[in-house]
C-alpha atoms as a PDB file:
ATOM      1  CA  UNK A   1    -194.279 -11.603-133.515  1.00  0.00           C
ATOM      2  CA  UNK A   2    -193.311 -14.815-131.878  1.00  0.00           C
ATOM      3  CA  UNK A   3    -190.071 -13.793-131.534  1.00  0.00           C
ATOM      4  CA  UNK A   4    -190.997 -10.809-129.642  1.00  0.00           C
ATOM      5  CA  UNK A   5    -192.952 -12.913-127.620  1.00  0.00           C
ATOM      6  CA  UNK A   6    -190.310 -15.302-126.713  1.00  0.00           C
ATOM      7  CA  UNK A   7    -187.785 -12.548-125.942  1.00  0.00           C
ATOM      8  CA  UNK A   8    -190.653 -10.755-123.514  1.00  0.00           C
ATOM      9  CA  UNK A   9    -190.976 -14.146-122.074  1.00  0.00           C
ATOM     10  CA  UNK A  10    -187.256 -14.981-121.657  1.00  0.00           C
ATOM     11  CA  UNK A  11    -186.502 -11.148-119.907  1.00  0.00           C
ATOM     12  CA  UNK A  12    -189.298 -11.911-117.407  1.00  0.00           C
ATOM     13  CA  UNK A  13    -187.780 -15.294-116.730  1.00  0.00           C
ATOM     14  CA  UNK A  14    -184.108 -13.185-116.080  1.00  0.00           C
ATOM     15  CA  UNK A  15    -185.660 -10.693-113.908  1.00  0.00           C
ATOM     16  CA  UNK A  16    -187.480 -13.689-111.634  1.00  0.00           C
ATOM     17  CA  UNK A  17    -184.213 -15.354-111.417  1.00  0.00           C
ATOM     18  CA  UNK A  18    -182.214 -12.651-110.082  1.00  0.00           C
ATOM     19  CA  UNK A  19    -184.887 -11.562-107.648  1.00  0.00           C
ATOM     20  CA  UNK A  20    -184.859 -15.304-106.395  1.00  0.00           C
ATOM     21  CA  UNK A  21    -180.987 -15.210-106.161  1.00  0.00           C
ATOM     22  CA  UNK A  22    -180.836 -11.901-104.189  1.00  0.00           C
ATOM     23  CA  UNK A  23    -184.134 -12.885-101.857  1.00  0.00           C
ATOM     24  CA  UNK A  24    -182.006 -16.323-101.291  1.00  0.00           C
ATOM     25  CA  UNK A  25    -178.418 -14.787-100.749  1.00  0.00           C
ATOM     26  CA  UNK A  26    -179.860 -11.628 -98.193  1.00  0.00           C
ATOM     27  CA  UNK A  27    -179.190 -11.476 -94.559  1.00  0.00           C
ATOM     28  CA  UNK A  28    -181.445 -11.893 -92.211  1.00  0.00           C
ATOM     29  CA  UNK A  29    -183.011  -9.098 -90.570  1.00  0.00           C
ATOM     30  CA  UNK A  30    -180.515  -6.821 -88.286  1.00  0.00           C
ATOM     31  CA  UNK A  31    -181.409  -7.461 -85.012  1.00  0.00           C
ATOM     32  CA  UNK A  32    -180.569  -5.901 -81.718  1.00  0.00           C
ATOM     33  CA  UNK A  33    -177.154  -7.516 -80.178  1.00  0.00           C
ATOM     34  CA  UNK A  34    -177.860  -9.083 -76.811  1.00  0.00           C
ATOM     35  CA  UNK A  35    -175.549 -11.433 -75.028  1.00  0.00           C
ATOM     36  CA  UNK A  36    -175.810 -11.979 -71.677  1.00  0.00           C
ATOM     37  CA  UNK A  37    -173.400 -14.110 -71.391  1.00  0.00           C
ATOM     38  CA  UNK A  38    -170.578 -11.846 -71.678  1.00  0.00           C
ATOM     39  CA  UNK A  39    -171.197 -10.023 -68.538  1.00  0.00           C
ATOM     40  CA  UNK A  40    -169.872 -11.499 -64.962  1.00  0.00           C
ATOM     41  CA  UNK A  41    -172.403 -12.875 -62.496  1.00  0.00           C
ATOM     42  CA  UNK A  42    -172.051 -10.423 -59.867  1.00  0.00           C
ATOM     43  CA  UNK A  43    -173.139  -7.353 -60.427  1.00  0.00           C
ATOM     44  CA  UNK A  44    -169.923  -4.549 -60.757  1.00  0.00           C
ATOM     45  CA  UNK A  45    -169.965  -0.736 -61.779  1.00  0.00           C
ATOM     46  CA  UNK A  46    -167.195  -1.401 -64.670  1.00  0.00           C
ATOM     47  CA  UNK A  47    -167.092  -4.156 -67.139  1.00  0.00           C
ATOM     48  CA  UNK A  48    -163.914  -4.578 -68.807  1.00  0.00           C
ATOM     49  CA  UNK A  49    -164.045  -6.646 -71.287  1.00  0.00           C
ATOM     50  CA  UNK A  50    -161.139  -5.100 -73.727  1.00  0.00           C
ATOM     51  CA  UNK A  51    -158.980  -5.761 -70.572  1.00  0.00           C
ATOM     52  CA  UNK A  52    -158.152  -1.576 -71.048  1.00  0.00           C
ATOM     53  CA  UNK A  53    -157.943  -1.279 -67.014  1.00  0.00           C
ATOM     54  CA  UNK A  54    -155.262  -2.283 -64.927  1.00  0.00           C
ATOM     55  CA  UNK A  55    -156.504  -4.501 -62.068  1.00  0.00           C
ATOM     56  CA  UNK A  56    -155.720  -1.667 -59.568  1.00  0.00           C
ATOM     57  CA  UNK A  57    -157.033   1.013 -61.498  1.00  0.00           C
ATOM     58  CA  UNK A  58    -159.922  -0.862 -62.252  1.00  0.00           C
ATOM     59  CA  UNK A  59    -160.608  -1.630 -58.454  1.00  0.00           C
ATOM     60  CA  UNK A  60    -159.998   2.165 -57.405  1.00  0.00           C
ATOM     61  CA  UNK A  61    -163.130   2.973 -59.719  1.00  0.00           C
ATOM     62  CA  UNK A  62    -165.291   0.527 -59.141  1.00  0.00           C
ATOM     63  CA  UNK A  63    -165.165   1.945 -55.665  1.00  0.00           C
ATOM     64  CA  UNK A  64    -165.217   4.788 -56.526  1.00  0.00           C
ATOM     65  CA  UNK A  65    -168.418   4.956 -58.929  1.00  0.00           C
ATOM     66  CA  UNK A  66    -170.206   3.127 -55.880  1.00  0.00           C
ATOM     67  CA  UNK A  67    -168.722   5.513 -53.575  1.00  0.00           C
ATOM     68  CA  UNK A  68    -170.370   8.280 -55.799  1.00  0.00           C
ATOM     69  CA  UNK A  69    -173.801   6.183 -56.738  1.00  0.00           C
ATOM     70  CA  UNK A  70    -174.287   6.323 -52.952  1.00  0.00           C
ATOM     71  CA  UNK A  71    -173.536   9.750 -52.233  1.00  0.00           C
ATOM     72  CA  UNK A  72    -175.295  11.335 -55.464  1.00  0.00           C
ATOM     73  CA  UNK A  73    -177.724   8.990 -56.719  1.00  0.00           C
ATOM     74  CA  UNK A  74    -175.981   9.424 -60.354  1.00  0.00           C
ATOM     75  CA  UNK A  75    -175.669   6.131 -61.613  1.00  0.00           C
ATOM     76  CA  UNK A  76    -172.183   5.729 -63.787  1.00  0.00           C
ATOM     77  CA  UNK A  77    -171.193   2.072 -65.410  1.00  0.00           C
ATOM     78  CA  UNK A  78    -168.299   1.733 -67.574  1.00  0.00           C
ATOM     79  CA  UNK A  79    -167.974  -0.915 -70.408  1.00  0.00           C
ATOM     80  CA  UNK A  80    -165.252  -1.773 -72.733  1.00  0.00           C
ATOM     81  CA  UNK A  81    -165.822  -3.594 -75.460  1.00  0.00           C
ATOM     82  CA  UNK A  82    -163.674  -4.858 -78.915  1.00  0.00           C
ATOM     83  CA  UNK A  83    -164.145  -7.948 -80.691  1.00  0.00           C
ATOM     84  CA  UNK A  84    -167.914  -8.943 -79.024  1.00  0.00           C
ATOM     85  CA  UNK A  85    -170.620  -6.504 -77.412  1.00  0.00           C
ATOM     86  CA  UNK A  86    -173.143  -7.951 -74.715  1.00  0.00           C
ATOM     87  CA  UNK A  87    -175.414  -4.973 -76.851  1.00  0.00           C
ATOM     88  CA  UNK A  88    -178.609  -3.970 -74.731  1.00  0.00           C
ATOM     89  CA  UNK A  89    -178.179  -7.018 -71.974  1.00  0.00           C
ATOM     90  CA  UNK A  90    -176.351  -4.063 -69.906  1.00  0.00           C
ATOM     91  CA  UNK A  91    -179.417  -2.041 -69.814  1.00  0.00           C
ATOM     92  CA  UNK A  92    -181.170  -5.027 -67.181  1.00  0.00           C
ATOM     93  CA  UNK A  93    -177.934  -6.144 -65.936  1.00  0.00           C
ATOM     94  CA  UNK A  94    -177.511  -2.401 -64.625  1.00  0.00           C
ATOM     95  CA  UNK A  95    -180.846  -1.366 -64.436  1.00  0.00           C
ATOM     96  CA  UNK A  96    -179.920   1.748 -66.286  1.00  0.00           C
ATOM     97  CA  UNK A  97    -182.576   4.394 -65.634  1.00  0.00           C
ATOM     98  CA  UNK A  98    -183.345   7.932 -66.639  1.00  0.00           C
ATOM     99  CA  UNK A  99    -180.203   9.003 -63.803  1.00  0.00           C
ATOM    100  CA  UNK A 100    -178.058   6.463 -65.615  1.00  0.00           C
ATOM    101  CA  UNK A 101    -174.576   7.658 -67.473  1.00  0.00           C
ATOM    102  CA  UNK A 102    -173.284   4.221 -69.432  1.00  0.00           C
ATOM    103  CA  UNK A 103    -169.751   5.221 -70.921  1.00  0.00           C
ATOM    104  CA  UNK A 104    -168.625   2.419 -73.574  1.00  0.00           C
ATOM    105  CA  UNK A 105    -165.034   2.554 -74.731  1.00  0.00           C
ATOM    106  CA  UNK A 106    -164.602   0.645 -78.055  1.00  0.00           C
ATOM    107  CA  UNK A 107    -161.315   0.830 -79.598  1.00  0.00           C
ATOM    108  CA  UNK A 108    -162.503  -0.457 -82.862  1.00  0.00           C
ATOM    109  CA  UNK A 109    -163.757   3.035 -84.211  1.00  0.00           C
ATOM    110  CA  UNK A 110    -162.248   6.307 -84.835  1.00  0.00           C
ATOM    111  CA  UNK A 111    -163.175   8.036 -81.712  1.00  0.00           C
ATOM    112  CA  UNK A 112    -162.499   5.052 -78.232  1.00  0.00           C
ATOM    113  CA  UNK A 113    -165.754   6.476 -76.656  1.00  0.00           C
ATOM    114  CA  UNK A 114    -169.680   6.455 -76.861  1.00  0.00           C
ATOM    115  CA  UNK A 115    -172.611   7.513 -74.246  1.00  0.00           C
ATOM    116  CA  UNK A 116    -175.661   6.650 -73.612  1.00  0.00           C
ATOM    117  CA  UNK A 117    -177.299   8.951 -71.112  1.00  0.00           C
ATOM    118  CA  UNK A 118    -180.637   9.309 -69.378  1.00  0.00           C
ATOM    119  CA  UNK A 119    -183.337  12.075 -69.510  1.00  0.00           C
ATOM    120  CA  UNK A 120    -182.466  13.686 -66.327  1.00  0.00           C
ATOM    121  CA  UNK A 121    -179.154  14.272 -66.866  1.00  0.00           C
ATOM    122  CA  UNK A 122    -179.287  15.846 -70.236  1.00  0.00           C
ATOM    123  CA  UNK A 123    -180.883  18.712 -67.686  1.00  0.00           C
ATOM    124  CA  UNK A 124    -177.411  18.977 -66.102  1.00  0.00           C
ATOM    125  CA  UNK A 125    -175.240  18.291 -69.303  1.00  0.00           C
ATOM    126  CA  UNK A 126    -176.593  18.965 -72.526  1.00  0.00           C
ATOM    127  CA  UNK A 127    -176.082  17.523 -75.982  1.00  0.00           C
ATOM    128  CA  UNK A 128    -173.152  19.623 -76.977  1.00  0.00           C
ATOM    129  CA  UNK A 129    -171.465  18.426 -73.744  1.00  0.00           C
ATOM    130  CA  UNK A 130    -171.238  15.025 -74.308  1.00  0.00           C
ATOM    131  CA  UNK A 131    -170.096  15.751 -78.167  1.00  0.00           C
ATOM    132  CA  UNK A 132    -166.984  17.684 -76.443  1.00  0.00           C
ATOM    133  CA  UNK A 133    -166.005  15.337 -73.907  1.00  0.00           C
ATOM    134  CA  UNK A 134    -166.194  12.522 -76.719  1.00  0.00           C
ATOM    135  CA  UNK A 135    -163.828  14.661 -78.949  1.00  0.00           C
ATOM    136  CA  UNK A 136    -161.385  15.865 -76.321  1.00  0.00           C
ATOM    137  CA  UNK A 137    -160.907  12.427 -74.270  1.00  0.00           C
ATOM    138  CA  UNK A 138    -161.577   9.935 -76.930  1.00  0.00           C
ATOM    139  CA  UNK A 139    -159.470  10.826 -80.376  1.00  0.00           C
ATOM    140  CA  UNK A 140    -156.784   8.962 -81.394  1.00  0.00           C
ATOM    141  CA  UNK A 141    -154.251  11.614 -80.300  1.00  0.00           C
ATOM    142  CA  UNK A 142    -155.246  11.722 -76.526  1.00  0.00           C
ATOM    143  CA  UNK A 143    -155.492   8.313 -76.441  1.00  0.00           C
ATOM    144  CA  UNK A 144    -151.894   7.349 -77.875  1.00  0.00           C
ATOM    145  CA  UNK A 145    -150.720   9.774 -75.822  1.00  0.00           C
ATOM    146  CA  UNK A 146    -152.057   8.979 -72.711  1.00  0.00           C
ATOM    147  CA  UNK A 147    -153.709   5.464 -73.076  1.00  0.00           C
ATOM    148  CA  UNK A 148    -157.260   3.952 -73.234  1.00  0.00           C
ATOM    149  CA  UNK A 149    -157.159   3.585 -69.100  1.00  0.00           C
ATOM    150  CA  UNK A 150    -156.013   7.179 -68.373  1.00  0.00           C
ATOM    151  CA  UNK A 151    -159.009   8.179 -71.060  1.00  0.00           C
ATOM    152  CA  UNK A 152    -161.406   6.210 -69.643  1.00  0.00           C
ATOM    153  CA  UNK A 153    -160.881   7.481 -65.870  1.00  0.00           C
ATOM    154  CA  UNK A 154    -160.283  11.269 -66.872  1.00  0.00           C
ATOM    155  CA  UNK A 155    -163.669  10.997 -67.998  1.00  0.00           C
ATOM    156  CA  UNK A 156    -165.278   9.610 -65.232  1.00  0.00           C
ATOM    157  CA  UNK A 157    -163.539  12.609 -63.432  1.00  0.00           C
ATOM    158  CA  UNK A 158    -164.610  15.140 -65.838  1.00  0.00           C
ATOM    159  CA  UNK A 159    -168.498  13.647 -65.455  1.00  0.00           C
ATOM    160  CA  UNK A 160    -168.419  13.083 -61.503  1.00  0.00           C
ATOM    161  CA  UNK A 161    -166.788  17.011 -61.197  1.00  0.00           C
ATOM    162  CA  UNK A 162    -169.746  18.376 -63.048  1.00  0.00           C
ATOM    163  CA  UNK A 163    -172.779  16.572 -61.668  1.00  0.00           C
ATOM    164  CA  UNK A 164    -171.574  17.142 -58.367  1.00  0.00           C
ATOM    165  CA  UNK A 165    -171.268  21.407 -59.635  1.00  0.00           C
ATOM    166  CA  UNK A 166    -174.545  21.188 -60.377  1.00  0.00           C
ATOM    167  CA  UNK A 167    -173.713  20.646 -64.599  1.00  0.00           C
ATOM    168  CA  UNK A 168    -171.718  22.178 -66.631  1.00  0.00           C
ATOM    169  CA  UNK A 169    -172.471  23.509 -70.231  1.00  0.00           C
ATOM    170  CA  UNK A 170    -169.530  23.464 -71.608  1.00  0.00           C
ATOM    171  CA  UNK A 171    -166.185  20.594 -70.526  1.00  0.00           C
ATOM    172  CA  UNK A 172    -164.127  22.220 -68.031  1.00  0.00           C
ATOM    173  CA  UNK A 173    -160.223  22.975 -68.700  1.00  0.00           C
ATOM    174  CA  UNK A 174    -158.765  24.114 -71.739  1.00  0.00           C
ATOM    175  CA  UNK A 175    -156.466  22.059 -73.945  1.00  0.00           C
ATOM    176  CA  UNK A 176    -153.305  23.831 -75.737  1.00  0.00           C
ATOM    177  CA  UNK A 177    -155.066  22.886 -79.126  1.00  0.00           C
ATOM    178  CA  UNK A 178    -158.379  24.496 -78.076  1.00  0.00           C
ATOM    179  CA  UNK A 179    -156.548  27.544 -77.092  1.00  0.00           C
ATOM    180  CA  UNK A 180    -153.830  28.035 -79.630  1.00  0.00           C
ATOM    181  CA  UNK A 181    -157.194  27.679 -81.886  1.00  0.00           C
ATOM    182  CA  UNK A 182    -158.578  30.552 -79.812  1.00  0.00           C
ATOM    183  CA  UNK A 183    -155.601  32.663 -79.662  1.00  0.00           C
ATOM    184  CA  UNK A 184    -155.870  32.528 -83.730  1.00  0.00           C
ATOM    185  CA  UNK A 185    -159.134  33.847 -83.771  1.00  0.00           C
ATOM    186  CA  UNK A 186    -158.104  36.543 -81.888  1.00  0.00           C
ATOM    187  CA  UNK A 187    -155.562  37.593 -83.798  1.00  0.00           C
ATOM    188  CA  UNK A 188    -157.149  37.442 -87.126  1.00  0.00           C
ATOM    189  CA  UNK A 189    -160.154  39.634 -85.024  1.00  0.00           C
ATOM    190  CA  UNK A 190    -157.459  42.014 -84.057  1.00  0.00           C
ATOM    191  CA  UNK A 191    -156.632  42.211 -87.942  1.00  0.00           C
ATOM    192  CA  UNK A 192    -159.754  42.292 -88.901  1.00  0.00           C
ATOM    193  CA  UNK A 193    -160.198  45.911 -86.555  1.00  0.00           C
ATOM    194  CA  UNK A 194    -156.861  47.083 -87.434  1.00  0.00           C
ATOM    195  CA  UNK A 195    -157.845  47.162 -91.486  1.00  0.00           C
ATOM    196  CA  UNK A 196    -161.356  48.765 -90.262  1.00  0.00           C
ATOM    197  CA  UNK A 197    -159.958  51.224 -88.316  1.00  0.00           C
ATOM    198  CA  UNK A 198    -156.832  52.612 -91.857  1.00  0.00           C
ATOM    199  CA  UNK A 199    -158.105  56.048 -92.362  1.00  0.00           C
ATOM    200  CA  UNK A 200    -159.998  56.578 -95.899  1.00  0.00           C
ATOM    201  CA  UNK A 201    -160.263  60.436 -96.269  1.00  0.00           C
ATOM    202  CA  UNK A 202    -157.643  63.341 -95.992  1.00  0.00           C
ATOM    203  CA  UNK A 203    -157.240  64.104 -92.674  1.00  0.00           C
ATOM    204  CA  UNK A 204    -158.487  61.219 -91.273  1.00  0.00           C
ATOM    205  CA  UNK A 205    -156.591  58.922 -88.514  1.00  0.00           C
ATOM    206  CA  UNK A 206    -159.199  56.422 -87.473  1.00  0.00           C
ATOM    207  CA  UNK A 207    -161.977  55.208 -88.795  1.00  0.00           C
ATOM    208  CA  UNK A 208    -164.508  54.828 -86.853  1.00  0.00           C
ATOM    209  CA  UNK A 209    -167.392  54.238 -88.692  1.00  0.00           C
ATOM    210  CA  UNK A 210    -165.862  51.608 -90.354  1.00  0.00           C
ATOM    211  CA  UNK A 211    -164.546  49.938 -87.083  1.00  0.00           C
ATOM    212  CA  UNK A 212    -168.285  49.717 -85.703  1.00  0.00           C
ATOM    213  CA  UNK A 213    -169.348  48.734 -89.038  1.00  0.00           C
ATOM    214  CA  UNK A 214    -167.277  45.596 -88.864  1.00  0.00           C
ATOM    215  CA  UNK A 215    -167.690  45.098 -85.504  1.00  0.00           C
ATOM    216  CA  UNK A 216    -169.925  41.895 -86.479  1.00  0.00           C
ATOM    217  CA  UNK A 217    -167.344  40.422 -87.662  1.00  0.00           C
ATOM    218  CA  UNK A 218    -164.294  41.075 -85.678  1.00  0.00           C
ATOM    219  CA  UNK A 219    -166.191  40.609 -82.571  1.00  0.00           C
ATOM    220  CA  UNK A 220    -167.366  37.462 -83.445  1.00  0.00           C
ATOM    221  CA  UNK A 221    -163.982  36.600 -83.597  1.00  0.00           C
ATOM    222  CA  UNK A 222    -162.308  37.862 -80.718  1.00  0.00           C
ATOM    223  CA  UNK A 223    -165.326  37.875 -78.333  1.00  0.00           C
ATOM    224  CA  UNK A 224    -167.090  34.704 -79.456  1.00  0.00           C
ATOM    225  CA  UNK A 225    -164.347  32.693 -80.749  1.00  0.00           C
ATOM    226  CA  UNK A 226    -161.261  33.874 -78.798  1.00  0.00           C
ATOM    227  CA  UNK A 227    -162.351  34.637 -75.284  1.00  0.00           C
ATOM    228  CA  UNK A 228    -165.777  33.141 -74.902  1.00  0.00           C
ATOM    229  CA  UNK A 229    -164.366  29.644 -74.743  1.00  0.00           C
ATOM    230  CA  UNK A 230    -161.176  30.674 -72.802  1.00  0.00           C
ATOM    231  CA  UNK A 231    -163.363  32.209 -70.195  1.00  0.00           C
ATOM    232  CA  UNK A 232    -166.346  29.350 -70.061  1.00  0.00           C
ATOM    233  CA  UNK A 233    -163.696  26.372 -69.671  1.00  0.00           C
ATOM    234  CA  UNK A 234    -160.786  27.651 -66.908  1.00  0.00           C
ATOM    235  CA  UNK A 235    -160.260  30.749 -64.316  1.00  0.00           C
ATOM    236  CA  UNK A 236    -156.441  31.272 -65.551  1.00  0.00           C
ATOM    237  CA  UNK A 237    -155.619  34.765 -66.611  1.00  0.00           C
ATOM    238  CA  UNK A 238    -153.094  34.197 -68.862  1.00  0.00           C
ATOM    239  CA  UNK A 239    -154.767  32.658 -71.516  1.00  0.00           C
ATOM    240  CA  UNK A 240    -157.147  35.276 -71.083  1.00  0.00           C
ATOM    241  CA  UNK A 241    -154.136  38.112 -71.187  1.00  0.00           C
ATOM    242  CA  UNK A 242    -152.370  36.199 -74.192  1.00  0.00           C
ATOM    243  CA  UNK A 243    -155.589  36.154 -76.536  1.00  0.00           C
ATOM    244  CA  UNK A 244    -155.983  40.354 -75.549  1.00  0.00           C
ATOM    245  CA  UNK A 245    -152.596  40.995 -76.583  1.00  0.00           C
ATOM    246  CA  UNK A 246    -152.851  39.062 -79.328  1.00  0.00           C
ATOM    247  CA  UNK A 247    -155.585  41.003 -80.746  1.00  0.00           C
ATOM    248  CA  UNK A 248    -154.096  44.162 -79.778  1.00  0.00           C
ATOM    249  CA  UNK A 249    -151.479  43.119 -81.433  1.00  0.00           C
ATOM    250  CA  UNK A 250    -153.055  41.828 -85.248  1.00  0.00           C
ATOM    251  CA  UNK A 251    -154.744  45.330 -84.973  1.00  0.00           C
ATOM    252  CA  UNK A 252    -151.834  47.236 -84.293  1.00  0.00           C
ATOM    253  CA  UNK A 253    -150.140  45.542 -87.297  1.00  0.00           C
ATOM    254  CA  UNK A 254    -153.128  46.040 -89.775  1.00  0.00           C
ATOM    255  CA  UNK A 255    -153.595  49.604 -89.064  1.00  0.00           C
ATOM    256  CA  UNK A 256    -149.692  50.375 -89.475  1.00  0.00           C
ATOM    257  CA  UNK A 257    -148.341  48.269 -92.367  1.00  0.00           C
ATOM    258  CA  UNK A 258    -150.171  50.042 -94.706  1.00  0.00           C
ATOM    259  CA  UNK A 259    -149.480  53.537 -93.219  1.00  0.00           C
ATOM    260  CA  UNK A 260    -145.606  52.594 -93.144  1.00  0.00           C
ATOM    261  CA  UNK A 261    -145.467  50.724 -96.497  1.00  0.00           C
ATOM    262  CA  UNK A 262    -147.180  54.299 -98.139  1.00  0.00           C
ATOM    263  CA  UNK A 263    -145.145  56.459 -96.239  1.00  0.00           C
ATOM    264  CA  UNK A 264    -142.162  54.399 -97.886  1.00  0.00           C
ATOM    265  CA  UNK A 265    -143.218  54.432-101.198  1.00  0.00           C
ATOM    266  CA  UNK A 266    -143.743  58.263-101.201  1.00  0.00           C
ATOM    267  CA  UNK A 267    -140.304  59.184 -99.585  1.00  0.00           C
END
């Protein structure tokens, strides 16, 4: 019995311990970075403090975000940031408002860029917007390819071209990735129609009951996947024409492979 006791007594002593080491060897509470004193004394559009800007470049869009503040009354600021963040001292040191479009360009993550946008102008750019322009202009590949700067002012552009168009739903211009992904969509929807449309009964040359059965499906892929975002991003027609004759194309190869390879085996 006392020996129970003692061991009851000697695990309680073990558990207070080890709650007294962790309580002592915690952090302090997370709080909020905030430092001032890593932002210039004049007030300036763009702060560079990953030095990511050329002096010239940097000078042509400083003028021209104040050029554009003036004329709009869309408020743009540019920071770059890597080893130390002045956190949430930008948000008095620019006044950011509900108008305001803060782009910060950190190097240290995966993807170089990050918003942080006000209420108003998620009614000219939504959501889905800002998650495109993040992944087109800030991956890894675009930005070893055409350099932090160049990233940095192409989306400026991109942003300035749309607010002054009224918004845009969608990032204008299409990438070759973006459309070689859509021209594959097409073609697998062409497939996808040209296997509807093999004739299943004696007699029979197209199916057409069978076409507009699948027509969820292989629409979805040409219409919603392979020329929806050709057509939302860029005027050119020859994406347009490519992704059309790719589809007529994946069709025309699904419906007469089979035909040809039974033809073949019967003769």
């Amino acid at each position: 019995m006392k020996g129970g006791v003692k061991r009851a007594i000697g695990q309680i002593l073990c558990l207070l311990v080890v709650i007294l080491s962790c309580w002592l060897v915690l952090p302090a509470t997370a709080k909020a970075v905030n430092n001032p004193q890593l932002l210039p004394k004049e007030v300036t559009p763009v702060v560079d403090l990953a030095n990511y800007l050329p002096d010239i470049q940097q000078e042509s869009l400083v003028k021209e975000l104040e050029d554009f503040e003036a004329k709009t009354g869309w408020k743009l600021r540019v920071l770059t940031q890597y080893d130390q963040s002045p956190g949430r001292a930008v948000i008095k040191f620019w006044d950011l408002d509900e108008k305001s479009i803060l782009l910060v360009a950190d190097g240290r993550g995966g993807n170089l860029l990050a918003f942080s946008v006000g209420d108003k102008v998620y009614e000219l750019l939504p959501r889905t917007f800002w998650i495109e322009l993040q992944t087109r202009f800030g991956n890894m590949y675009y930005v070893r390819e055409n350099g932090e700067n160049n990233a940095i002012v192409n989306t400026v552009h991109t942003v300035e071209s749309c607010l002054l168009q009224g918004g845009c739903l969608v990032v204008p211009g299409l990438p070759k990735e973006q459309w070689i992904l859509t021209l594959v969509t097409s073609i697998v929807g062409g497939v996808v129609f040209g296997l509807a449309a093999l004739p299943r009964k004696p007699g029979q040359i197209f199916a057409w009951q069978w076409v507009l059965i699948m027509s969820p499906l292989w629409g979805i892929l040409f219409v919603a996947f392979g020329m929806g975002p050709v057509v939302s991003r860029t005027s050119d027609w020859l994406p347009v024409f490519r992704n059309v004759i790719g589809f007529i194309l994946g069709a025309l190869v699904a419906y007469f492979s089979p035909i040809v390879s039974q033809q073949t085996t019967t003769s």
